[in-house]
PDB file of N, CA and C in Angstrom:
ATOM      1  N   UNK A   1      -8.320 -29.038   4.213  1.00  0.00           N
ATOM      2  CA  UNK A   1      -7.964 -28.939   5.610  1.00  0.00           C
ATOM      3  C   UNK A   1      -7.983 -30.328   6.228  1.00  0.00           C
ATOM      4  N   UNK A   2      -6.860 -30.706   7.245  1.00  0.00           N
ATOM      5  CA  UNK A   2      -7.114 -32.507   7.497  1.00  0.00           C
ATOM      6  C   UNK A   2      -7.364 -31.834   9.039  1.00  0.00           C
ATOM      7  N   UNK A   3      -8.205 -32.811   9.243  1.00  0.00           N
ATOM      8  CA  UNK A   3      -8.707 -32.994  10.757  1.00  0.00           C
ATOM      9  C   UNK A   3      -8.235 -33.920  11.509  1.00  0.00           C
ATOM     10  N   UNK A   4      -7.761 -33.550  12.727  1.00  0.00           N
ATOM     11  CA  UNK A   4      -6.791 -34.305  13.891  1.00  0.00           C
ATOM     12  C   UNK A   4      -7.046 -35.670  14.079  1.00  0.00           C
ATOM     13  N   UNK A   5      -7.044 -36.388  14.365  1.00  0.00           N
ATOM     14  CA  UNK A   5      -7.249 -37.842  14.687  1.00  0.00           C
ATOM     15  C   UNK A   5      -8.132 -37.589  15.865  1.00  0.00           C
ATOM     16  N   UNK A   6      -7.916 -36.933  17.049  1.00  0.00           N
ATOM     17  CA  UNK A   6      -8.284 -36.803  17.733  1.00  0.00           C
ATOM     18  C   UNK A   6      -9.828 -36.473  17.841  1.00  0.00           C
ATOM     19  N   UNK A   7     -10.289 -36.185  16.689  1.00  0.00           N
ATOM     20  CA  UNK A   7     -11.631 -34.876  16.243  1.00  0.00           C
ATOM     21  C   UNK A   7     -11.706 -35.828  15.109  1.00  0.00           C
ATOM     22  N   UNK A   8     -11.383 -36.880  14.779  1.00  0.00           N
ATOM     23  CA  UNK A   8     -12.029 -37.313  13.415  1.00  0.00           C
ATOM     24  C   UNK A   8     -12.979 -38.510  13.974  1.00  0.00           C
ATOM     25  N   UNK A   9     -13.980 -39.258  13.313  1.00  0.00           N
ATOM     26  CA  UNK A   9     -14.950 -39.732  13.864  1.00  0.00           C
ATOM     27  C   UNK A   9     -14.550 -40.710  13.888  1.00  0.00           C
ATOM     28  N   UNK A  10     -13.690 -41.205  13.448  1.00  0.00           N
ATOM     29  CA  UNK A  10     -12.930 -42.612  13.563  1.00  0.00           C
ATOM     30  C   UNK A  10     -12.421 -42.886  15.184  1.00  0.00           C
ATOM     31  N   UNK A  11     -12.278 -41.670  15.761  1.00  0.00           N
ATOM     32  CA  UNK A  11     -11.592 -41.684  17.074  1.00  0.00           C
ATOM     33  C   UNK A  11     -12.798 -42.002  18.276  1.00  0.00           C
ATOM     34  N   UNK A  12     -12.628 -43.171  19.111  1.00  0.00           N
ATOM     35  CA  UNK A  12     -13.404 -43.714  20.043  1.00  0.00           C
ATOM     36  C   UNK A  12     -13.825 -42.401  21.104  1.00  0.00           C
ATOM     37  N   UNK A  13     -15.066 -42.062  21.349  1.00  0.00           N
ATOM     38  CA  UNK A  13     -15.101 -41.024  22.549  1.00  0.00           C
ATOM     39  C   UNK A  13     -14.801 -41.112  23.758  1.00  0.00           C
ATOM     40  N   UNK A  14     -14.794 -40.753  25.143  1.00  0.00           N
ATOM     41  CA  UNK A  14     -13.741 -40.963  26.130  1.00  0.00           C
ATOM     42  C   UNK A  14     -15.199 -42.044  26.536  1.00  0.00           C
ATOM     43  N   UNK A  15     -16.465 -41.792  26.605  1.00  0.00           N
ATOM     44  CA  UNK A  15     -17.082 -42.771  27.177  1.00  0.00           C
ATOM     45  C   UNK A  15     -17.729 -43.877  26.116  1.00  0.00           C
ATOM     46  N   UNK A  16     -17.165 -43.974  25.204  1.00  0.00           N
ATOM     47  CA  UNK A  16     -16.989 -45.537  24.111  1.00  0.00           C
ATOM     48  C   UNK A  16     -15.539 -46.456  25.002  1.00  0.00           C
ATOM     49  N   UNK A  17     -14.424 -45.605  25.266  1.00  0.00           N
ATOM     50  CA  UNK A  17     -13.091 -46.230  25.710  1.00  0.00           C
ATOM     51  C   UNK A  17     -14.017 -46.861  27.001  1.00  0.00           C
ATOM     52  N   UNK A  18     -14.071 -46.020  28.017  1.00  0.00           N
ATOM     53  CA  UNK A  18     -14.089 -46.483  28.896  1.00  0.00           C
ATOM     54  C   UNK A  18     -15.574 -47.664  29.085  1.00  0.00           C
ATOM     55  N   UNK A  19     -16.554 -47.549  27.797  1.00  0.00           N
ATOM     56  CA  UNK A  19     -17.503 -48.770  28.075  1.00  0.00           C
ATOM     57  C   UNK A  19     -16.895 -50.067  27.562  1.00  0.00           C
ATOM     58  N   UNK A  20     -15.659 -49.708  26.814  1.00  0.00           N
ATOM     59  CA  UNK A  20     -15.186 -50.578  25.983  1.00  0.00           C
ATOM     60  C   UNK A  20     -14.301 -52.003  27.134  1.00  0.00           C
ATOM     61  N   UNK A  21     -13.800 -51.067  28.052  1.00  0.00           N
ATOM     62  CA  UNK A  21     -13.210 -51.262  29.287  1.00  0.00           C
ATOM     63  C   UNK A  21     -13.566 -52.042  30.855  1.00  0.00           C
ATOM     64  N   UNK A  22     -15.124 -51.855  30.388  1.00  0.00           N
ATOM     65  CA  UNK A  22     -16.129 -52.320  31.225  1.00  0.00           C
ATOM     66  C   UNK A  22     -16.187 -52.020  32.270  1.00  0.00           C
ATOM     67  N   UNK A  23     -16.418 -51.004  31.793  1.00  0.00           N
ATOM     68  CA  UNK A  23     -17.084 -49.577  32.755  1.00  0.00           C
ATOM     69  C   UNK A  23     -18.324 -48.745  32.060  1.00  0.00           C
ATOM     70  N   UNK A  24     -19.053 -48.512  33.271  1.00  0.00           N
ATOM     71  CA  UNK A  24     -19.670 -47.260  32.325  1.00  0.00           C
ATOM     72  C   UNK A  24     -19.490 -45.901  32.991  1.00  0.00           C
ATOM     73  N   UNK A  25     -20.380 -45.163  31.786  1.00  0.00           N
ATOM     74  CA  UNK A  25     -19.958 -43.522  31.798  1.00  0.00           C
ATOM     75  C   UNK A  25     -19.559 -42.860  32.976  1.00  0.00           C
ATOM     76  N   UNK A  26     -20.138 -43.442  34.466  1.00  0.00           N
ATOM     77  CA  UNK A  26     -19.881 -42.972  35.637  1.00  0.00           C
ATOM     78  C   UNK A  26     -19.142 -43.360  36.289  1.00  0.00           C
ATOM     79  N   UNK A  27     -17.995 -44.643  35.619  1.00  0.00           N
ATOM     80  CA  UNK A  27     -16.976 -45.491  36.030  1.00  0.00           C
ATOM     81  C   UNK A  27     -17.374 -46.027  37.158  1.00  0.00           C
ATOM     82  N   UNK A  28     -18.716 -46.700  37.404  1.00  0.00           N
ATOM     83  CA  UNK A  28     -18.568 -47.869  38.085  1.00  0.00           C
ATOM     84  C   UNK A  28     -18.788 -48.982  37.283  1.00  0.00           C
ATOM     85  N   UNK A  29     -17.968 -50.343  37.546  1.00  0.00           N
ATOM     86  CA  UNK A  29     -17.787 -51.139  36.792  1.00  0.00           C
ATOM     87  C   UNK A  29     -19.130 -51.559  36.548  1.00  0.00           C
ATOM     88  N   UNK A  30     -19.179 -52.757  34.961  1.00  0.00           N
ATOM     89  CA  UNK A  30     -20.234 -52.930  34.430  1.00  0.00           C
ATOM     90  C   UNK A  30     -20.252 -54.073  34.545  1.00  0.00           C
ATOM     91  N   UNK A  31     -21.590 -54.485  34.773  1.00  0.00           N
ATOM     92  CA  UNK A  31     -21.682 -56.093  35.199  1.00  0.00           C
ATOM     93  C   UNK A  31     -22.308 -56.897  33.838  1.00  0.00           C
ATOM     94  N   UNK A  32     -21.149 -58.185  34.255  1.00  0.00           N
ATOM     95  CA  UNK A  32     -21.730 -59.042  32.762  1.00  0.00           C
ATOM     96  C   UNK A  32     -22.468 -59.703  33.165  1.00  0.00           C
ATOM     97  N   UNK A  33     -22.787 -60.432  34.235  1.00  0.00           N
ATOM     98  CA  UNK A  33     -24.388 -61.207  34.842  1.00  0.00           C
ATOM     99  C   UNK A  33     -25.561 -59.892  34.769  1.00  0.00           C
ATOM    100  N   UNK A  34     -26.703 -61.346  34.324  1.00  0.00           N
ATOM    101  CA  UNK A  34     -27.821 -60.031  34.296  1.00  0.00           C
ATOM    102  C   UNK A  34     -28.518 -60.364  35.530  1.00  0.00           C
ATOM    103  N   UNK A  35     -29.122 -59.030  35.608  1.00  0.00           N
ATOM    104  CA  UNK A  35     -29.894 -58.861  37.095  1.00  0.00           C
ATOM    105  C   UNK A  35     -30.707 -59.958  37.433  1.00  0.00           C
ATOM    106  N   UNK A  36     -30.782 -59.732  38.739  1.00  0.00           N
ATOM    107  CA  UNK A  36     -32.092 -60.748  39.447  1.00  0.00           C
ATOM    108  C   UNK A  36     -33.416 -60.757  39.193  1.00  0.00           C
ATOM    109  N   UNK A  37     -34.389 -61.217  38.727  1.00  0.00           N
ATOM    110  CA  UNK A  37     -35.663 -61.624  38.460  1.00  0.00           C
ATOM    111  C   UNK A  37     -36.612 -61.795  39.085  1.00  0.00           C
ATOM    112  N   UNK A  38     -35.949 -62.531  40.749  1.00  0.00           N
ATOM    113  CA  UNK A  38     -36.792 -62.543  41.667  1.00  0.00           C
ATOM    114  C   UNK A  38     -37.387 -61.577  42.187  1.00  0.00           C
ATOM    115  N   UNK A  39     -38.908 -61.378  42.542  1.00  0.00           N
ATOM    116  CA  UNK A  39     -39.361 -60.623  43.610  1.00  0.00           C
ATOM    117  C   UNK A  39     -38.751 -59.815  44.713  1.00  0.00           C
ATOM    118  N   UNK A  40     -38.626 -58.436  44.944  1.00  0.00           N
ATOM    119  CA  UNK A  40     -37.995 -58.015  46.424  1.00  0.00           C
ATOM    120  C   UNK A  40     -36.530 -58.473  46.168  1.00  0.00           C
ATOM    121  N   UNK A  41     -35.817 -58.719  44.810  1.00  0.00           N
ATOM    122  CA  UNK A  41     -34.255 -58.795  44.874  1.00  0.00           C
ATOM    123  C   UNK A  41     -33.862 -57.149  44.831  1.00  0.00           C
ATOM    124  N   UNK A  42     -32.362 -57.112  45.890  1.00  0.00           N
ATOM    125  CA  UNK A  42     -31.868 -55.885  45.984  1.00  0.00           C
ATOM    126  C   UNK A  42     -30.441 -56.256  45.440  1.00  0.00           C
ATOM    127  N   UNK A  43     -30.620 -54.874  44.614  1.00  0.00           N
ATOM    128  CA  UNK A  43     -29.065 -54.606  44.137  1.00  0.00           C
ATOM    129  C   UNK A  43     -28.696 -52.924  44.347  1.00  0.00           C
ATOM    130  N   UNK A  44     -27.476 -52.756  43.705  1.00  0.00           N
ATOM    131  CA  UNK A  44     -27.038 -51.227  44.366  1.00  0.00           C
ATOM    132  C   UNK A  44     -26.277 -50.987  43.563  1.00  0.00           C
ATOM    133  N   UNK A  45     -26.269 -49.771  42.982  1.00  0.00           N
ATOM    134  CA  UNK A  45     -26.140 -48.845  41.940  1.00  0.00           C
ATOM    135  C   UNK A  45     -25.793 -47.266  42.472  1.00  0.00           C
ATOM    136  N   UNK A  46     -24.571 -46.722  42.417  1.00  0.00           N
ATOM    137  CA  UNK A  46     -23.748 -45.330  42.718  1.00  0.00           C
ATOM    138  C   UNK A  46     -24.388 -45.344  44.310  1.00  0.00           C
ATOM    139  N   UNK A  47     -24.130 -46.244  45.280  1.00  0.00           N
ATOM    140  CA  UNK A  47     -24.315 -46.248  46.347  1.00  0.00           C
ATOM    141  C   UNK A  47     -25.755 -46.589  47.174  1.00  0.00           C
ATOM    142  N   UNK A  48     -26.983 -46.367  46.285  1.00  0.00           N
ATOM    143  CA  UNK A  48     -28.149 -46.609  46.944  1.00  0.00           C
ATOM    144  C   UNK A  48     -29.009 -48.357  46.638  1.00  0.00           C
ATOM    145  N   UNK A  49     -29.337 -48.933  47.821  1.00  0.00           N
ATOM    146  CA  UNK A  49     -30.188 -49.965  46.702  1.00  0.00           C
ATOM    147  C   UNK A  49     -31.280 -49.605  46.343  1.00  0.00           C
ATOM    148  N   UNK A  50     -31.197 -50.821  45.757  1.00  0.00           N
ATOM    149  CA  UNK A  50     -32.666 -50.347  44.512  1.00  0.00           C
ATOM    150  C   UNK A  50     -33.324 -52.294  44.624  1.00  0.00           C
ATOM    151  N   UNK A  51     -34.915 -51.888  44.792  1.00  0.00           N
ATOM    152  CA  UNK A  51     -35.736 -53.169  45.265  1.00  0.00           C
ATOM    153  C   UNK A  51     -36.258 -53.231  43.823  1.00  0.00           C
ATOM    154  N   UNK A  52     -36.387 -54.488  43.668  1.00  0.00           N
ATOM    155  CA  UNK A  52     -37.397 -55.077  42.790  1.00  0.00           C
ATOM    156  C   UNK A  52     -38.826 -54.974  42.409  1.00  0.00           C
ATOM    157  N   UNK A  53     -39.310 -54.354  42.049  1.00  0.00           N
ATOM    158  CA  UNK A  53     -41.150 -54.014  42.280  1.00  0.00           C
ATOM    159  C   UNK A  53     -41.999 -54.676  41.377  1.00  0.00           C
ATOM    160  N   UNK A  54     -43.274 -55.262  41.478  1.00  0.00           N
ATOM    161  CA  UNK A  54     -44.000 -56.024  40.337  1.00  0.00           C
ATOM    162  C   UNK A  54     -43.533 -56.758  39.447  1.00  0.00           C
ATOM    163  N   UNK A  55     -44.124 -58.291  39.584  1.00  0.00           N
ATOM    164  CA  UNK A  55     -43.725 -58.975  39.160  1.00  0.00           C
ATOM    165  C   UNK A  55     -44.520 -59.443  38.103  1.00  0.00           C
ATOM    166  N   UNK A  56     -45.578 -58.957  37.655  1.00  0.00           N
ATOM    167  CA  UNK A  56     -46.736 -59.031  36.723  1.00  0.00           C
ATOM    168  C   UNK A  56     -46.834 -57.359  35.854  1.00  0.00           C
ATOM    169  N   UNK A  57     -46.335 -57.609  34.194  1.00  0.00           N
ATOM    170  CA  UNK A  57     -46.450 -56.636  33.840  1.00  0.00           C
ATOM    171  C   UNK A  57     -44.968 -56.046  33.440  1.00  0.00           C
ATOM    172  N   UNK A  58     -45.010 -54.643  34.046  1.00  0.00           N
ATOM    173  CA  UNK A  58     -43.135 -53.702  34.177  1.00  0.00           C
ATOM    174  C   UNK A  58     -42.861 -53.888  35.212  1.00  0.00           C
ATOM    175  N   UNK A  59     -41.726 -54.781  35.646  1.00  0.00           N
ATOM    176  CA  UNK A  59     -41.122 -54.599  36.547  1.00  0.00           C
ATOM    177  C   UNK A  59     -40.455 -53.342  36.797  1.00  0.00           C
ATOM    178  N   UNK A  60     -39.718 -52.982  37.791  1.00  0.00           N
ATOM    179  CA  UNK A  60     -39.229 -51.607  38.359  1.00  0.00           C
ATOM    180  C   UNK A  60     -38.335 -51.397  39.315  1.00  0.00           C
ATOM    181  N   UNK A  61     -37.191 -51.457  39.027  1.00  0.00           N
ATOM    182  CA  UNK A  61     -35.915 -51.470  40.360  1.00  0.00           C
ATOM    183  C   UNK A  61     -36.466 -49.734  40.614  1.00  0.00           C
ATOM    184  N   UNK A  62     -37.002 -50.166  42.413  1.00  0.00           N
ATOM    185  CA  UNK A  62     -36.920 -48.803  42.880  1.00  0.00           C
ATOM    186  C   UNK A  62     -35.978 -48.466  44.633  1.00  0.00           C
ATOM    187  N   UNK A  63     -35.754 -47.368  43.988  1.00  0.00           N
ATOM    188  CA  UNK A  63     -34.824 -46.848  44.846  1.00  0.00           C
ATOM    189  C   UNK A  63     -35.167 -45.039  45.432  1.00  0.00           C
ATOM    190  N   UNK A  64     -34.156 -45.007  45.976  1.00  0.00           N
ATOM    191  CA  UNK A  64     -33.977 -43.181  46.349  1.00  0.00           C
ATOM    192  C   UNK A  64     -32.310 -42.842  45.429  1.00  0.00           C
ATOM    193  N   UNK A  65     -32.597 -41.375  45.135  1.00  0.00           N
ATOM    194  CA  UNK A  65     -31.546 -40.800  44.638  1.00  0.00           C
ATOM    195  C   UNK A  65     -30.613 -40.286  45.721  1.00  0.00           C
ATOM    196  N   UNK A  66     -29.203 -39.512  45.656  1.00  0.00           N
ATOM    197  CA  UNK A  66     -28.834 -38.865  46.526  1.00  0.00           C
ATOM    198  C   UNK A  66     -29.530 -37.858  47.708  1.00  0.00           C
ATOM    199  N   UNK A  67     -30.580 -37.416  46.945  1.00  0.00           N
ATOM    200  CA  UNK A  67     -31.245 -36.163  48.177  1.00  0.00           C
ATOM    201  C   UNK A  67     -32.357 -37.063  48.344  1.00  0.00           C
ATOM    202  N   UNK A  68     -32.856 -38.102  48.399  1.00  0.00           N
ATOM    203  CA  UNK A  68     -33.865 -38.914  48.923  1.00  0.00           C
ATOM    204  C   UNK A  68     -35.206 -39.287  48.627  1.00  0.00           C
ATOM    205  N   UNK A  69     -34.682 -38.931  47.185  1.00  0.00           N
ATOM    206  CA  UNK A  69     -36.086 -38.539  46.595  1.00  0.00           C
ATOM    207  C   UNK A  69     -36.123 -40.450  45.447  1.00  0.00           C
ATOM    208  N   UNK A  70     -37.557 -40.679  45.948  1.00  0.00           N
ATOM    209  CA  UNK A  70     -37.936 -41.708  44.831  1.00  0.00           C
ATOM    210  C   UNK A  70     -37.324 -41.865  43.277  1.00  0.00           C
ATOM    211  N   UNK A  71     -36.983 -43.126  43.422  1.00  0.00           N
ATOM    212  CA  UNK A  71     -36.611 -42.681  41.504  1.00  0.00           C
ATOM    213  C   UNK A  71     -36.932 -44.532  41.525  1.00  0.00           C
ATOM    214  N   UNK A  72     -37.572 -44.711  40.202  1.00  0.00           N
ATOM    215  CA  UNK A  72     -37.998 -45.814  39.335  1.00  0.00           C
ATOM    216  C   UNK A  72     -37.546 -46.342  37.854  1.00  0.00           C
ATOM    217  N   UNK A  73     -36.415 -47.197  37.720  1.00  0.00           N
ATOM    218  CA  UNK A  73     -35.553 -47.872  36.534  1.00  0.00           C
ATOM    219  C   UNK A  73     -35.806 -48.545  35.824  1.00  0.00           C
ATOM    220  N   UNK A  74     -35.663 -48.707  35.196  1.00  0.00           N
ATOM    221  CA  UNK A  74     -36.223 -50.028  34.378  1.00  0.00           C
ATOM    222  C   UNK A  74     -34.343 -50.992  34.707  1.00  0.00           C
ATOM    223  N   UNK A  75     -34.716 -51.876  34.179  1.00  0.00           N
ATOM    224  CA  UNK A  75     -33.611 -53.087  34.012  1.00  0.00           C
ATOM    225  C   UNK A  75     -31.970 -52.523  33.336  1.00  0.00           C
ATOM    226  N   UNK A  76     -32.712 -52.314  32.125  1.00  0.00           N
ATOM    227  CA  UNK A  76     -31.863 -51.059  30.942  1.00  0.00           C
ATOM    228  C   UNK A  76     -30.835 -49.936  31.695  1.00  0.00           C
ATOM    229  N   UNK A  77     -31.868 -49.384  32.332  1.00  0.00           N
ATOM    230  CA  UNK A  77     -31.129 -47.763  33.065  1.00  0.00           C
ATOM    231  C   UNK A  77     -30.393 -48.626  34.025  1.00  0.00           C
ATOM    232  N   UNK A  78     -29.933 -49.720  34.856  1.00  0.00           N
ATOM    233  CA  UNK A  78     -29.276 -50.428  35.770  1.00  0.00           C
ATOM    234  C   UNK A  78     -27.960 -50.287  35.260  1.00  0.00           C
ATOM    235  N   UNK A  79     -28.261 -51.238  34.270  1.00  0.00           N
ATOM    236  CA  UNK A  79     -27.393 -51.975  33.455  1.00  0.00           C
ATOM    237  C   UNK A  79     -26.236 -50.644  32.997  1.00  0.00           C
ATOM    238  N   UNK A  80     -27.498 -49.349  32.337  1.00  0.00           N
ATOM    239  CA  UNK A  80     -26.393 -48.058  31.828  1.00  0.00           C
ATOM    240  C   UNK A  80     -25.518 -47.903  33.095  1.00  0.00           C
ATOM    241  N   UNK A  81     -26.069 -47.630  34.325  1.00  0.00           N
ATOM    242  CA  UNK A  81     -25.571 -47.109  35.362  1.00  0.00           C
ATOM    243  C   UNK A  81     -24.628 -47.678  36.316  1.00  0.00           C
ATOM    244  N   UNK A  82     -24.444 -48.949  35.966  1.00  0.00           N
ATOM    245  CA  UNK A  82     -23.812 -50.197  36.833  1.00  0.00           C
ATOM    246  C   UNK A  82     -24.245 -50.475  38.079  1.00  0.00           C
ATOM    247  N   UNK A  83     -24.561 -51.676  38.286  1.00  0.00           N
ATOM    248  CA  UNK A  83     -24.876 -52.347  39.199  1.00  0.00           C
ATOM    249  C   UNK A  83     -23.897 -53.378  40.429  1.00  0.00           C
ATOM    250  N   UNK A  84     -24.344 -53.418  41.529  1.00  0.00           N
ATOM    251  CA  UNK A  84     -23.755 -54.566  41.970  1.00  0.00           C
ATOM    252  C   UNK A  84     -24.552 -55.507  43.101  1.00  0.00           C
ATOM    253  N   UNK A  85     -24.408 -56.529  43.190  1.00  0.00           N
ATOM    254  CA  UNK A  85     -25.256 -57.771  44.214  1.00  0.00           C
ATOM    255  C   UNK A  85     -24.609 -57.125  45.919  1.00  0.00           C
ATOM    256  N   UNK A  86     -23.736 -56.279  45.729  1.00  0.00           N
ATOM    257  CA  UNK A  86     -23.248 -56.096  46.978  1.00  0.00           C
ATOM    258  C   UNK A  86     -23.065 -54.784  46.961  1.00  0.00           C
ATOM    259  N   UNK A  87     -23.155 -54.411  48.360  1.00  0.00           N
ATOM    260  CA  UNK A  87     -22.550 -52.527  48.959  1.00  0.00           C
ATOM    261  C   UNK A  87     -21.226 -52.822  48.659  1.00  0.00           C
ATOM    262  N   UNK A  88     -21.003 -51.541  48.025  1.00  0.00           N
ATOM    263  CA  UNK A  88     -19.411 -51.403  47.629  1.00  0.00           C
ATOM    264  C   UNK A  88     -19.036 -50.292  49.228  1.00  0.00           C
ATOM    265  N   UNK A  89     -18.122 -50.672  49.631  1.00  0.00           N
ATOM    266  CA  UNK A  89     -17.164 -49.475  50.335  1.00  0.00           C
ATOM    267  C   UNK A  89     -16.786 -48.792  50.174  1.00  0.00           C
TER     268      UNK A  89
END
């Protein structure tokens, strides 16, 4: 039995294309500068910012989610989620 191109593992998944593209999975674009380091730096990610926390130890981009509830990132989860130095419109 031959299997479709489409379904064979050789075939890129829709969110390999589009990281490939530089984007990620939630299509906001993906940033090739890495984040800020400093203390109290804000960046913003699917609309909310997110502050910088502790600078001794794990740092912690923290923010609120859509319904307002606390949420705590590491650097990594930013980066998955895309970031930007500025409010997008």
């Amino acid at each position: 039995m031959e299997v479709p191109q489409e379904m064979s593992a050789e075939a890129p998944s829709e969110s390999e294309a589009e990281q490939s593209e530089g984007r990620t999975a939630s299509g906001a674009p993906r940033s090739s500068t890495p984040l800020p380091t400093a203390p109290c730096s804000v960046v913003w990610s699917k609309g909310h910012p997110f502050v910088l926390e502790g600078t001794h130890g794990r740092a912690r981009w923290v923010g609120v989610d859509d319904r307002g509830r606390p949420q705590r990132l590491t650097g990594a989860d930013l980066q998955r989620r895309g970031w930007t130095s500025t409010r997008s419109r």
